[in-house]
C-alpha atoms as a PDB file:
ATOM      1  CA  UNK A   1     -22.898 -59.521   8.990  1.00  0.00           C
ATOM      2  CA  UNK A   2     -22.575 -62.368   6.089  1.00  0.00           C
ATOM      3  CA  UNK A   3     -25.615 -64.321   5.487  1.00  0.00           C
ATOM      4  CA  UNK A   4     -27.171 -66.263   2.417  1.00  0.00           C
ATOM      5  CA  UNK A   5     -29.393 -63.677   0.824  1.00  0.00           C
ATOM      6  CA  UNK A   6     -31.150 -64.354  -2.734  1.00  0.00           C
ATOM      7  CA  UNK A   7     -31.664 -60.502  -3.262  1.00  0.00           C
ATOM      8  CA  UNK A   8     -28.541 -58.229  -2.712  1.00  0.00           C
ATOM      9  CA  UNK A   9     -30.051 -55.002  -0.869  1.00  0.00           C
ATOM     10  CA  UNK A  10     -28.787 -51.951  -2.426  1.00  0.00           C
ATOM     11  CA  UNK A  11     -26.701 -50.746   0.151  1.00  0.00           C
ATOM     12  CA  UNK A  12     -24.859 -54.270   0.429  1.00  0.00           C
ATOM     13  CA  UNK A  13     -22.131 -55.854  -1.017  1.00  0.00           C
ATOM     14  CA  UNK A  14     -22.314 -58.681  -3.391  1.00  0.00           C
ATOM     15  CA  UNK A  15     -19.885 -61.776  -2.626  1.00  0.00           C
ATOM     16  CA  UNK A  16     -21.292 -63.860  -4.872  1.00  0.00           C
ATOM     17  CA  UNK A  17     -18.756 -63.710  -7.277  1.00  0.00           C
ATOM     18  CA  UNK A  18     -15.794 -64.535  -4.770  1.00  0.00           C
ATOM     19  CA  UNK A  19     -13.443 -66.842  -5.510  1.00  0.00           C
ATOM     20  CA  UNK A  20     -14.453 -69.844  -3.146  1.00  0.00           C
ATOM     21  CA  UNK A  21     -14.158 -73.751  -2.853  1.00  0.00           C
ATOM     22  CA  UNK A  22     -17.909 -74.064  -2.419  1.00  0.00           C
ATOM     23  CA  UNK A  23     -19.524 -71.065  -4.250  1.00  0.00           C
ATOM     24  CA  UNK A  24     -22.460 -69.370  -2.697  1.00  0.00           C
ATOM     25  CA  UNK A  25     -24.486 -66.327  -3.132  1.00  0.00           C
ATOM     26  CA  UNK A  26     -23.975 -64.236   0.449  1.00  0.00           C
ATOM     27  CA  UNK A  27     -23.736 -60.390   1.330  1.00  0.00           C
ATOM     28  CA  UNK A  28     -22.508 -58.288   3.726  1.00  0.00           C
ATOM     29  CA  UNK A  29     -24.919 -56.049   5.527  1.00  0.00           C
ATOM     30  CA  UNK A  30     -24.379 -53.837   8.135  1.00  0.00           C
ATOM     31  CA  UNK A  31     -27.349 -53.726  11.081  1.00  0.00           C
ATOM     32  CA  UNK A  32     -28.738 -51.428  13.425  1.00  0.00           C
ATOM     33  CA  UNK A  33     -28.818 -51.658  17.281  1.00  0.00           C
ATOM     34  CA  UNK A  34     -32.366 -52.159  16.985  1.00  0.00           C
ATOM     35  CA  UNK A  35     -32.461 -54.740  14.135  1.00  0.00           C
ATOM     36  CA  UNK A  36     -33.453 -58.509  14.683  1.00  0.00           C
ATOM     37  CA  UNK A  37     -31.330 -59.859  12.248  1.00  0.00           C
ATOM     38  CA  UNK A  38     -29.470 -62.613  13.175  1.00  0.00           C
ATOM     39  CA  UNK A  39     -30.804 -65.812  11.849  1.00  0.00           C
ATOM     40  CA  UNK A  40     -28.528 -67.990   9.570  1.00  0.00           C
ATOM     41  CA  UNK A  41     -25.888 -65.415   9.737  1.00  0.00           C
ATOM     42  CA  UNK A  42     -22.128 -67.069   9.002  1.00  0.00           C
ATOM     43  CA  UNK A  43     -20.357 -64.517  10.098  1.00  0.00           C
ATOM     44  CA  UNK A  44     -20.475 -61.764  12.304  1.00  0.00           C
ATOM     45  CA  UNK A  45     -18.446 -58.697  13.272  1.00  0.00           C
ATOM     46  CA  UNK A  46     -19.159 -56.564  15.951  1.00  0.00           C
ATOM     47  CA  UNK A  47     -17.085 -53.019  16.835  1.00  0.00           C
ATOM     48  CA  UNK A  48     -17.070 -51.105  19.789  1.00  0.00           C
ATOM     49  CA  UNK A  49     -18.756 -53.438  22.068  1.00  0.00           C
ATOM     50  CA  UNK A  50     -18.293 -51.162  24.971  1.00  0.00           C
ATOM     51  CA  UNK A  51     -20.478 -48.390  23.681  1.00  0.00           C
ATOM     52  CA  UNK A  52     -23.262 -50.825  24.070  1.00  0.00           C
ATOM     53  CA  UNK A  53     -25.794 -49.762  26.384  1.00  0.00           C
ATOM     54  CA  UNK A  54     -26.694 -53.797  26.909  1.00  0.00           C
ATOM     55  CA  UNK A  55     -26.745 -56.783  25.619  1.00  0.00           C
ATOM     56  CA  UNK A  56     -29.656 -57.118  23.673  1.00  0.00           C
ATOM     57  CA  UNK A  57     -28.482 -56.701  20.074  1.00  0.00           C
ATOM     58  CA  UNK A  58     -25.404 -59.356  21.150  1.00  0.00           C
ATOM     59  CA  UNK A  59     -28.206 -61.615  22.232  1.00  0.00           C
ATOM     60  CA  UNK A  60     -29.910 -61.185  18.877  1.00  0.00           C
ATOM     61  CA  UNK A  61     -27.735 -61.983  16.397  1.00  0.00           C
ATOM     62  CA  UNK A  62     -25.450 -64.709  18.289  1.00  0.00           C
ATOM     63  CA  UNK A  63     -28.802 -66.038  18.588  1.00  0.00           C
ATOM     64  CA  UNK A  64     -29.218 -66.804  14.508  1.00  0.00           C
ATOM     65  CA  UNK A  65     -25.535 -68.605  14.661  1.00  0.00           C
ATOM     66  CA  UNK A  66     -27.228 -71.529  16.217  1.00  0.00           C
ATOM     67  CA  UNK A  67     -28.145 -72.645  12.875  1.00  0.00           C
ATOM     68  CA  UNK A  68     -24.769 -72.862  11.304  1.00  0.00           C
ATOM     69  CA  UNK A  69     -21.897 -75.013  13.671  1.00  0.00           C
ATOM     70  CA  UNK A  70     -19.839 -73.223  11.866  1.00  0.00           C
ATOM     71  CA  UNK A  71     -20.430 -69.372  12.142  1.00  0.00           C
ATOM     72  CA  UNK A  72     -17.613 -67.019  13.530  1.00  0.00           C
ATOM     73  CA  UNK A  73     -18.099 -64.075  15.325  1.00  0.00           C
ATOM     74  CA  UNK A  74     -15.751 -61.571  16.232  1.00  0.00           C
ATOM     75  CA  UNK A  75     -16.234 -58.826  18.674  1.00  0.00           C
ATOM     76  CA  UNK A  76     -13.456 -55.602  18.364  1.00  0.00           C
ATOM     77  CA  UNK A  77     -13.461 -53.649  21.719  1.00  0.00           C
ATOM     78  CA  UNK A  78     -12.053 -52.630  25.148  1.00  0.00           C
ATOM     79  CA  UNK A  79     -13.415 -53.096  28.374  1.00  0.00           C
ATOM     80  CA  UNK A  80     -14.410 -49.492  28.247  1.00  0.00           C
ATOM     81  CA  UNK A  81     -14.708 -46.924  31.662  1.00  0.00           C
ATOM     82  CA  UNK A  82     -18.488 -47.850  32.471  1.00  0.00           C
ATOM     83  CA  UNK A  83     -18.178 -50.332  35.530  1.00  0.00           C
ATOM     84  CA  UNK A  84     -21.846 -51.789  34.967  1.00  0.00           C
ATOM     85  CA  UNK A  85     -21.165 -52.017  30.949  1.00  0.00           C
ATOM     86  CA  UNK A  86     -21.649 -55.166  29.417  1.00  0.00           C
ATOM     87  CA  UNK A  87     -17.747 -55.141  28.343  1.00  0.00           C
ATOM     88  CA  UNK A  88     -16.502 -54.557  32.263  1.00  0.00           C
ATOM     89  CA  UNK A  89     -18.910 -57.247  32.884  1.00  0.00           C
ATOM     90  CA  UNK A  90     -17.135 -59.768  29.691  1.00  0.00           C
ATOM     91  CA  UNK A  91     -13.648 -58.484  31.616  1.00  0.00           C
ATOM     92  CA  UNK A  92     -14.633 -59.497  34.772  1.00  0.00           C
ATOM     93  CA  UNK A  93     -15.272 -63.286  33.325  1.00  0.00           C
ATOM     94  CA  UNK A  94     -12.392 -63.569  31.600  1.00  0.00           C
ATOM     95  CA  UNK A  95     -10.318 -62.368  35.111  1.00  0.00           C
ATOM     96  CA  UNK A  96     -11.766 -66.272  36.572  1.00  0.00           C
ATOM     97  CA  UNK A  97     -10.078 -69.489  36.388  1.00  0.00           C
ATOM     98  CA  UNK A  98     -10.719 -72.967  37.516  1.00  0.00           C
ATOM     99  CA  UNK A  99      -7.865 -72.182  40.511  1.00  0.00           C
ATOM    100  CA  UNK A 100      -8.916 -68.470  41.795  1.00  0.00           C
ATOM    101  CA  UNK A 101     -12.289 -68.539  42.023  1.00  0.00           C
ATOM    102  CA  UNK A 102     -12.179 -65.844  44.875  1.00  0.00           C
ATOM    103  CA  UNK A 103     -12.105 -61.686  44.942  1.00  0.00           C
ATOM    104  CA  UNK A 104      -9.954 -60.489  48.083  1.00  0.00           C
ATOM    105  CA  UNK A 105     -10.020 -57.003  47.702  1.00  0.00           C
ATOM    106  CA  UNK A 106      -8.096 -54.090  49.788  1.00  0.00           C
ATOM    107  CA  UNK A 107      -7.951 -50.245  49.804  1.00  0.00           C
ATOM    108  CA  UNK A 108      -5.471 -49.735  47.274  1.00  0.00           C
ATOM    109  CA  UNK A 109      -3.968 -46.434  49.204  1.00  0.00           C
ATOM    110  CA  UNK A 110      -3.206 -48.680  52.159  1.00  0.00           C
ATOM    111  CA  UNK A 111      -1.497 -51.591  50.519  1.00  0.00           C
ATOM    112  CA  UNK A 112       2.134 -50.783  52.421  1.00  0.00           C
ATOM    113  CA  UNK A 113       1.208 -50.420  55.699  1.00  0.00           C
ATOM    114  CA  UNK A 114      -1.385 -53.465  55.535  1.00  0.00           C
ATOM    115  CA  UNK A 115       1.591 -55.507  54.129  1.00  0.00           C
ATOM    116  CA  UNK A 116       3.831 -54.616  56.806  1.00  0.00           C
ATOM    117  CA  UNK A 117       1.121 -55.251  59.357  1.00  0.00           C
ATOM    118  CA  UNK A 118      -0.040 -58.531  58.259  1.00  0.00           C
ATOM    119  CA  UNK A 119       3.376 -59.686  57.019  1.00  0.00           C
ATOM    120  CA  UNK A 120       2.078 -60.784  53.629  1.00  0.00           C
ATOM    121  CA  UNK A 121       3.520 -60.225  50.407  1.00  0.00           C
ATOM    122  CA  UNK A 122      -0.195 -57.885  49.055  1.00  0.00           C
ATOM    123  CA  UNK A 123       2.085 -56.344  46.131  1.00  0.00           C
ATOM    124  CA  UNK A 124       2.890 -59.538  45.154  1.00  0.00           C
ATOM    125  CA  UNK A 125      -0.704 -61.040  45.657  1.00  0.00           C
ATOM    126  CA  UNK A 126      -1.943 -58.321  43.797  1.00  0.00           C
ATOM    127  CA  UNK A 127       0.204 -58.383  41.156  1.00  0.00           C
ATOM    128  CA  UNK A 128      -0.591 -61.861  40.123  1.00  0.00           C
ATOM    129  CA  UNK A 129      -4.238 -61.677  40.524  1.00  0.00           C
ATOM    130  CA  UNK A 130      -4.585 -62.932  43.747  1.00  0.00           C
ATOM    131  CA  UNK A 131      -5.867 -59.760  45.300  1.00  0.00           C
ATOM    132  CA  UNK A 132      -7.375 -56.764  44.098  1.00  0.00           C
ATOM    133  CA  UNK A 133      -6.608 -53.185  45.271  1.00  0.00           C
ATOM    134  CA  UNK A 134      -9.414 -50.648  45.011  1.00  0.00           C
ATOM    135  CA  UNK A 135      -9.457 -47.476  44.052  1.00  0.00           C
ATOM    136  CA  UNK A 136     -11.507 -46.396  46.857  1.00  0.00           C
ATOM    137  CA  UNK A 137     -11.149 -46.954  50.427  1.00  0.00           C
ATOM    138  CA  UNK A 138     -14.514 -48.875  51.215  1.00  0.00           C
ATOM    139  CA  UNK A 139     -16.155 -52.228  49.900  1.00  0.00           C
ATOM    140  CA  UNK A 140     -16.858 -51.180  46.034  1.00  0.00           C
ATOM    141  CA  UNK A 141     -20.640 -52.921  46.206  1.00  0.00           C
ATOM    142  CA  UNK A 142     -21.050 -52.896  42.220  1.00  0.00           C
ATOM    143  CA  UNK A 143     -17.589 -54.019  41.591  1.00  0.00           C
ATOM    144  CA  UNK A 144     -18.550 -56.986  43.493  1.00  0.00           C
ATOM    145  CA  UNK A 145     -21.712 -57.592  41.991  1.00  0.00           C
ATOM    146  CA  UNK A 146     -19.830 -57.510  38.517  1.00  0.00           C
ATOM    147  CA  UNK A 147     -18.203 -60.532  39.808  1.00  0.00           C
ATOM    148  CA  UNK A 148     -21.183 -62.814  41.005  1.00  0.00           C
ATOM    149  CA  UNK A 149     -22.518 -61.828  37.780  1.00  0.00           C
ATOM    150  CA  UNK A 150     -19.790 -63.091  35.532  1.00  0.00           C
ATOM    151  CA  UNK A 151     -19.606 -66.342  37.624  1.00  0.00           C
ATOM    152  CA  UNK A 152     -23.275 -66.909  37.631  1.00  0.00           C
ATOM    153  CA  UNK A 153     -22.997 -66.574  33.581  1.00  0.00           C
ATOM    154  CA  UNK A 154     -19.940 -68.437  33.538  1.00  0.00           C
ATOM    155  CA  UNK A 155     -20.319 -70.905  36.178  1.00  0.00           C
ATOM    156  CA  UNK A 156     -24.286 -71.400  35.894  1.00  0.00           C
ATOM    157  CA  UNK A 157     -24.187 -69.795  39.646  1.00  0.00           C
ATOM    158  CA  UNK A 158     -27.507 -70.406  41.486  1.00  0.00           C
ATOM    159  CA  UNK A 159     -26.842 -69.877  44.658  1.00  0.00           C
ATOM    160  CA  UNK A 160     -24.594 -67.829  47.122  1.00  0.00           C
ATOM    161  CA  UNK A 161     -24.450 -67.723  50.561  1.00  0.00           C
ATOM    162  CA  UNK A 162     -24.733 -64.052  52.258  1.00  0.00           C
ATOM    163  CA  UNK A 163     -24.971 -63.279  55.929  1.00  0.00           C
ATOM    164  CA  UNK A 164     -28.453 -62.679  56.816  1.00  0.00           C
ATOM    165  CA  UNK A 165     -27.474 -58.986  58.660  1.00  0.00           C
ATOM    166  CA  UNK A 166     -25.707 -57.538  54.956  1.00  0.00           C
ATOM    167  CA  UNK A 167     -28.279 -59.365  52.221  1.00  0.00           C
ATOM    168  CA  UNK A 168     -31.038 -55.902  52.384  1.00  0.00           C
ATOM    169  CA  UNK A 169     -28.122 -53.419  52.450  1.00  0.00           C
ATOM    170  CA  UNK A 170     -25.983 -55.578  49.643  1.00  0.00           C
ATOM    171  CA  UNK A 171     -29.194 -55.835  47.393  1.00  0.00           C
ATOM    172  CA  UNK A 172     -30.004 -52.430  47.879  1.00  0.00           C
ATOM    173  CA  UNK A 173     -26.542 -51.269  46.600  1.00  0.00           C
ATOM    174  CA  UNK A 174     -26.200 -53.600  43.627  1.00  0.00           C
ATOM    175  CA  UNK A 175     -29.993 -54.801  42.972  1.00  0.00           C
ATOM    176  CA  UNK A 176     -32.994 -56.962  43.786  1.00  0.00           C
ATOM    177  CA  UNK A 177     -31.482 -59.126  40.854  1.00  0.00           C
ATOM    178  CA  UNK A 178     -28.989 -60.112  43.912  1.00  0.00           C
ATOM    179  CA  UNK A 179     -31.956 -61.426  46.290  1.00  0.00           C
ATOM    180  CA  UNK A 180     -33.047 -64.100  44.036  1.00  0.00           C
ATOM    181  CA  UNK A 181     -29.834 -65.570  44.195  1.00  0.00           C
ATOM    182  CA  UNK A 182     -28.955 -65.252  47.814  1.00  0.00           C
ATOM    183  CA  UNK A 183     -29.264 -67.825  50.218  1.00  0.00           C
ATOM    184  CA  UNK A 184     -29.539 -66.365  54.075  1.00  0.00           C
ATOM    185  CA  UNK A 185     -27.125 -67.441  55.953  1.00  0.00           C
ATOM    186  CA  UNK A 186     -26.845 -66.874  60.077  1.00  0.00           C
ATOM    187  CA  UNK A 187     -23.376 -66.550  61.506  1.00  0.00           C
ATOM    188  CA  UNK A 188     -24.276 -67.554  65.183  1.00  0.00           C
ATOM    189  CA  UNK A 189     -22.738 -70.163  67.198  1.00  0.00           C
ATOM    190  CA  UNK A 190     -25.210 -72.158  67.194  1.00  0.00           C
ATOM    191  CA  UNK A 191     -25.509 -72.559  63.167  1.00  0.00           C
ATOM    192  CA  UNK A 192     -22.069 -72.249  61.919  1.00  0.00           C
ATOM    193  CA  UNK A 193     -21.424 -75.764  64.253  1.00  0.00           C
ATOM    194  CA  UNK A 194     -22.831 -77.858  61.691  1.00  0.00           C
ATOM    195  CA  UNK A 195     -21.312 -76.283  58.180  1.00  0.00           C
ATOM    196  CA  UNK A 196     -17.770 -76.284  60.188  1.00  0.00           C
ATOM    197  CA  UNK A 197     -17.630 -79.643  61.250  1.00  0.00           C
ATOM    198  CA  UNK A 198     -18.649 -80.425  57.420  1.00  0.00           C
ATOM    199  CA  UNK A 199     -16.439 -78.463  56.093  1.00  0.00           C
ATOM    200  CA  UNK A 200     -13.260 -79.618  58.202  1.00  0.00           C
ATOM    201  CA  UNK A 201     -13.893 -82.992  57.153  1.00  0.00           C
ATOM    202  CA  UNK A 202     -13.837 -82.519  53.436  1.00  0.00           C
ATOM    203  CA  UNK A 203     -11.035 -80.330  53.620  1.00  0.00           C
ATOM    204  CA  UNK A 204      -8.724 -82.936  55.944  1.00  0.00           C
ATOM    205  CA  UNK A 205     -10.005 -85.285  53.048  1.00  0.00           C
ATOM    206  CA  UNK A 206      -8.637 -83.550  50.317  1.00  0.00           C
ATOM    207  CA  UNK A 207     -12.790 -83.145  48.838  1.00  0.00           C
ATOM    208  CA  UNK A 208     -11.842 -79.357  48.583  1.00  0.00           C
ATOM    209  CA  UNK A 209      -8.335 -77.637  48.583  1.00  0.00           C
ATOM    210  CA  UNK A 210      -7.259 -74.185  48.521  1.00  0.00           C
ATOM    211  CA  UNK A 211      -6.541 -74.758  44.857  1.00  0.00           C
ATOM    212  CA  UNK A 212      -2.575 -73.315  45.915  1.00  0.00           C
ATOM    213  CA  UNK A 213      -4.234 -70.042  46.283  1.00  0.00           C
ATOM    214  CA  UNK A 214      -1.198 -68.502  48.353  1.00  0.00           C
ATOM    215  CA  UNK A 215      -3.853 -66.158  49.945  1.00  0.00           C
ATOM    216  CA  UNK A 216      -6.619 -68.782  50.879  1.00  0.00           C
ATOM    217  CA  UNK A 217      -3.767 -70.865  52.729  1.00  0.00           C
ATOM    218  CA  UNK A 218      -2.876 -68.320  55.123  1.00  0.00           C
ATOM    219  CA  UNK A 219      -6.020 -67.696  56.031  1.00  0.00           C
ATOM    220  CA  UNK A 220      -6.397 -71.256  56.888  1.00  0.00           C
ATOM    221  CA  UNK A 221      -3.171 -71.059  59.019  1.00  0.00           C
ATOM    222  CA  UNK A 222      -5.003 -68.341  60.475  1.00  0.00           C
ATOM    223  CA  UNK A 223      -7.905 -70.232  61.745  1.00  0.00           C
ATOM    224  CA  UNK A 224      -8.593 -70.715  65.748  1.00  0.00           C
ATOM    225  CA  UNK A 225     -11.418 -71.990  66.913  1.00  0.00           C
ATOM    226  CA  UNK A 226     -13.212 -72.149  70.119  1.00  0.00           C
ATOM    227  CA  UNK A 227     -16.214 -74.448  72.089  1.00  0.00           C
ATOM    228  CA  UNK A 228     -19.134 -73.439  73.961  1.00  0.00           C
ATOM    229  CA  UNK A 229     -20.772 -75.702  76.630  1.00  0.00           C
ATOM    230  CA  UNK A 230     -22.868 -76.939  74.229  1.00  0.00           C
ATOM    231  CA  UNK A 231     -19.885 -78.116  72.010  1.00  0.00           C
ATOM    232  CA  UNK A 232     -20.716 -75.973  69.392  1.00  0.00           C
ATOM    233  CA  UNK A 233     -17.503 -74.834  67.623  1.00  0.00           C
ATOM    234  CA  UNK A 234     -16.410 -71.173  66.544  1.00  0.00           C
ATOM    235  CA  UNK A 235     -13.604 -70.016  64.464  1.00  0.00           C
ATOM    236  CA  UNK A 236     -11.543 -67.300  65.336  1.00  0.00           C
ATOM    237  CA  UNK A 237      -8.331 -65.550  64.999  1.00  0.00           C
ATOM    238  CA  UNK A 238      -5.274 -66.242  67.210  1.00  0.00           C
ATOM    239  CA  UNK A 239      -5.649 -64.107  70.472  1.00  0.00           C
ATOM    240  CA  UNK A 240      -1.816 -63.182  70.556  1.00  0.00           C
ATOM    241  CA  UNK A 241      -1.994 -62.029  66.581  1.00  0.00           C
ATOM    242  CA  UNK A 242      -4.968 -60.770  65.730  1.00  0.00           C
ATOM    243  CA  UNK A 243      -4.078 -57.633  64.151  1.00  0.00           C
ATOM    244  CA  UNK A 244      -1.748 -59.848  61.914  1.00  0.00           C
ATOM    245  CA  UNK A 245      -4.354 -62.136  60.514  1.00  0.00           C
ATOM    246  CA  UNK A 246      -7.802 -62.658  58.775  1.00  0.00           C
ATOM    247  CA  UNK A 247      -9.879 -65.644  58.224  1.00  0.00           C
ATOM    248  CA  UNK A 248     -12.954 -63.849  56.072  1.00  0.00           C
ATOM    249  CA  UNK A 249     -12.396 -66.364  53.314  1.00  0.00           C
ATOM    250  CA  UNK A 250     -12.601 -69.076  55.583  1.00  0.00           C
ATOM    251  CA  UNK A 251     -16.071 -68.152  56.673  1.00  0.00           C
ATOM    252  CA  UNK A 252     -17.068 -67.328  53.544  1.00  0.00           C
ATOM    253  CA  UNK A 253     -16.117 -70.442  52.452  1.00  0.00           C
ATOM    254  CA  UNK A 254     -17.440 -72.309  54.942  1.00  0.00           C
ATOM    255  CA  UNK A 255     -21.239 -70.696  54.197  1.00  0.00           C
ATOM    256  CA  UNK A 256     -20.784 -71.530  50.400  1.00  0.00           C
ATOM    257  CA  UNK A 257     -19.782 -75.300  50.805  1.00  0.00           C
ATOM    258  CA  UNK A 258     -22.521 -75.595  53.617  1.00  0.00           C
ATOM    259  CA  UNK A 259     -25.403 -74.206  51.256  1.00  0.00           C
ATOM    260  CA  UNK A 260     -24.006 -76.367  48.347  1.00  0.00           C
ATOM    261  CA  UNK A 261     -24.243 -79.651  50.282  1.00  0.00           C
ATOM    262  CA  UNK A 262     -27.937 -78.346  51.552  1.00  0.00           C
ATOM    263  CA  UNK A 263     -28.955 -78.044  48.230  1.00  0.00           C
ATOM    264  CA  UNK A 264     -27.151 -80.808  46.563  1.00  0.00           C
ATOM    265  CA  UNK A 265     -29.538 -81.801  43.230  1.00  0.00           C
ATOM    266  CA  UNK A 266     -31.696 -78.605  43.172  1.00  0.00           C
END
C-alpha cells in the first residue's frame, strides 16, 4: 500500500527520493489481514484475493481511497474453487450485463437429450452465456444465491419475488440473509390474474422486452393461457407440446415486474 507517511517504518520502503513531477514523501507498506489501514492510501495492491476468507480487509482499505479521487487499486487473483468465496462471488458479477439479466440453468449431463427434446439449440445457449449447465443434476441452491447476491451488490437489488411454497426451503439452503429480501409471492389463479394482465400490457407496449435474449423469446412463444369462470387468466404450456416447451421465465418474470410496480418508490 502507498500512502503519505512523515516517518518511514523500518520495514518500509522509502519513495521519497523518486523521480516524480510533483515530489512527495510516500512509502510502501505491506498490511496484515487484520490491519485497519486504509485511510489516504494512493495506491493499493492486493494478491490472492481468493484466499480471502471475506471481505472485510477489502472493505477496509478501499474504504481510505475515498479521500483521494485519484487512488488506484489493483486486485491480482482467480476466481478460486470455493463457491461461497468472495472471488466466485466478484465472478458471478462480472458474468451480468444490462441484456442477460437471467440464470437458466440445466443438468449439464443431460444437455443432448434435452436439446433434442425441446428442439433448442442448449449447446449453443450455453456456450454464449445464455444458459448454464450444472455440474450436478439438481437445482445448485448456493450457486443461485451467488447470483442474487452479485445483482443485489451490483444492481442495488431490494426485492425479489419467490413463490410463497419454496421461500423456507430456499432460505434454509442458502440463508436467512435471503428472507429479508424476498417478497412472497402466491401462484394461484386467483393472484397471478392481476400481475398477468399488467404484465401483457407493458410487454405489447414495448415497456419491457426480452432484451433479444434468444432463450427468453421462446419461452414467450411458449406461453398458453387459459380462463376460469371468474375470468381470471392462467398461463400454460401448449397441450399438444408440452414436453417440448417451458415457460418458467415467463412466470418468473411475471412475479418480478408485478412486485416492482407494487412497490414502485419504496
Amino acid at each position: 500500500m502507498l500512502y503519505p507517511a512523515v516517518a518511514v517504518p523500518n520495514n518500509s520502503f522509502d519513495y521519497s527520493s523518486a523521480s516524480t513531477q510533483n515530489r512527495t514523501t510516500a512509502l510502501a507498506k505491506g498490511i496484515s489481514a487484520d490491519t485497519k489501514d486504509g485511510k489516504l492510501s494512493h495506491g493499493l495492491l492486493l494478491d490472492e484475493y481468493h484466499q480471502h476468507p471475506d471481505k472485510k480487509l477489502y472493505n477496509s482499505i478501499a474504504l481510505g481511497r475515498v479521500a483521494d479521487p485519484t487512488s488506484m487499486m489493483l486486485i491480482i487473483t482467480t476466481a478460486g474453487t470455493e463457491l461461497g468465496g468472495v472471488c466466485h462471488q466478484e465472478y458471478e458479477k462480472c458474468k451480468l450485463t444490462e441484456s442477460n439479466l437471467v440464470d437458466f440453468q440445466i443438468p449439464g449431463d443431460n444437455v443432448v437429450a434435452l436439446s433434442r427434446q425441446l428442439r433448442k439449440p442448449l449447446q449453443d445457449w450455453i456456450a454464449t452465456g445464455m444458459v448454464r449447465a450444472l455440474e450436478v443434476p439438481v437445482v445448485d441452491y448456493l450457486d443461485v444465491g451467488n447470483f442474487i447476491k452479485a445483482c443485489m451488490e451490483l444492481y442495488n437489488l431490494r426485492l425479489i419475488a419467490c413463490d410463497a411454497w419454496k421461500l423456507e426451503l430456499f432460505a434454509a439452503k442458502v440463508g436467512d440473509w435471503f428472507e429479508t429480501i424476498a417478497a412472497r409471492f402466491s401462484q394461484s389463479m386467483k393472484s397471478m390474474a392481476l400481475p398477468i394482465e399488467q404484465f401483457k400490457e407493458a410487454y405489447l407496449t414495448g415497456l419491457i422486452t426480452s432484451g433479444d435474449n434468444p432463450v427468453m423469446t421462446w419461452m414467450m412463444d411458449c406461453v398458453d393461457s387459459s380462463t376460469d369462470s371468474n375470468g381470471n387468466v392462467k398461463l400454460t404450456k401448449s397441450k399438444l407440446e408440452r414436453t417440448k416447451t417451458r415457460i418458467e421465465g415467463v412466470i418468473a418474470s411475471i412475479m418480478s415486474f408485478n412486485t416492482a410496480v407494487d412497490n414502485e418508490g419504496q
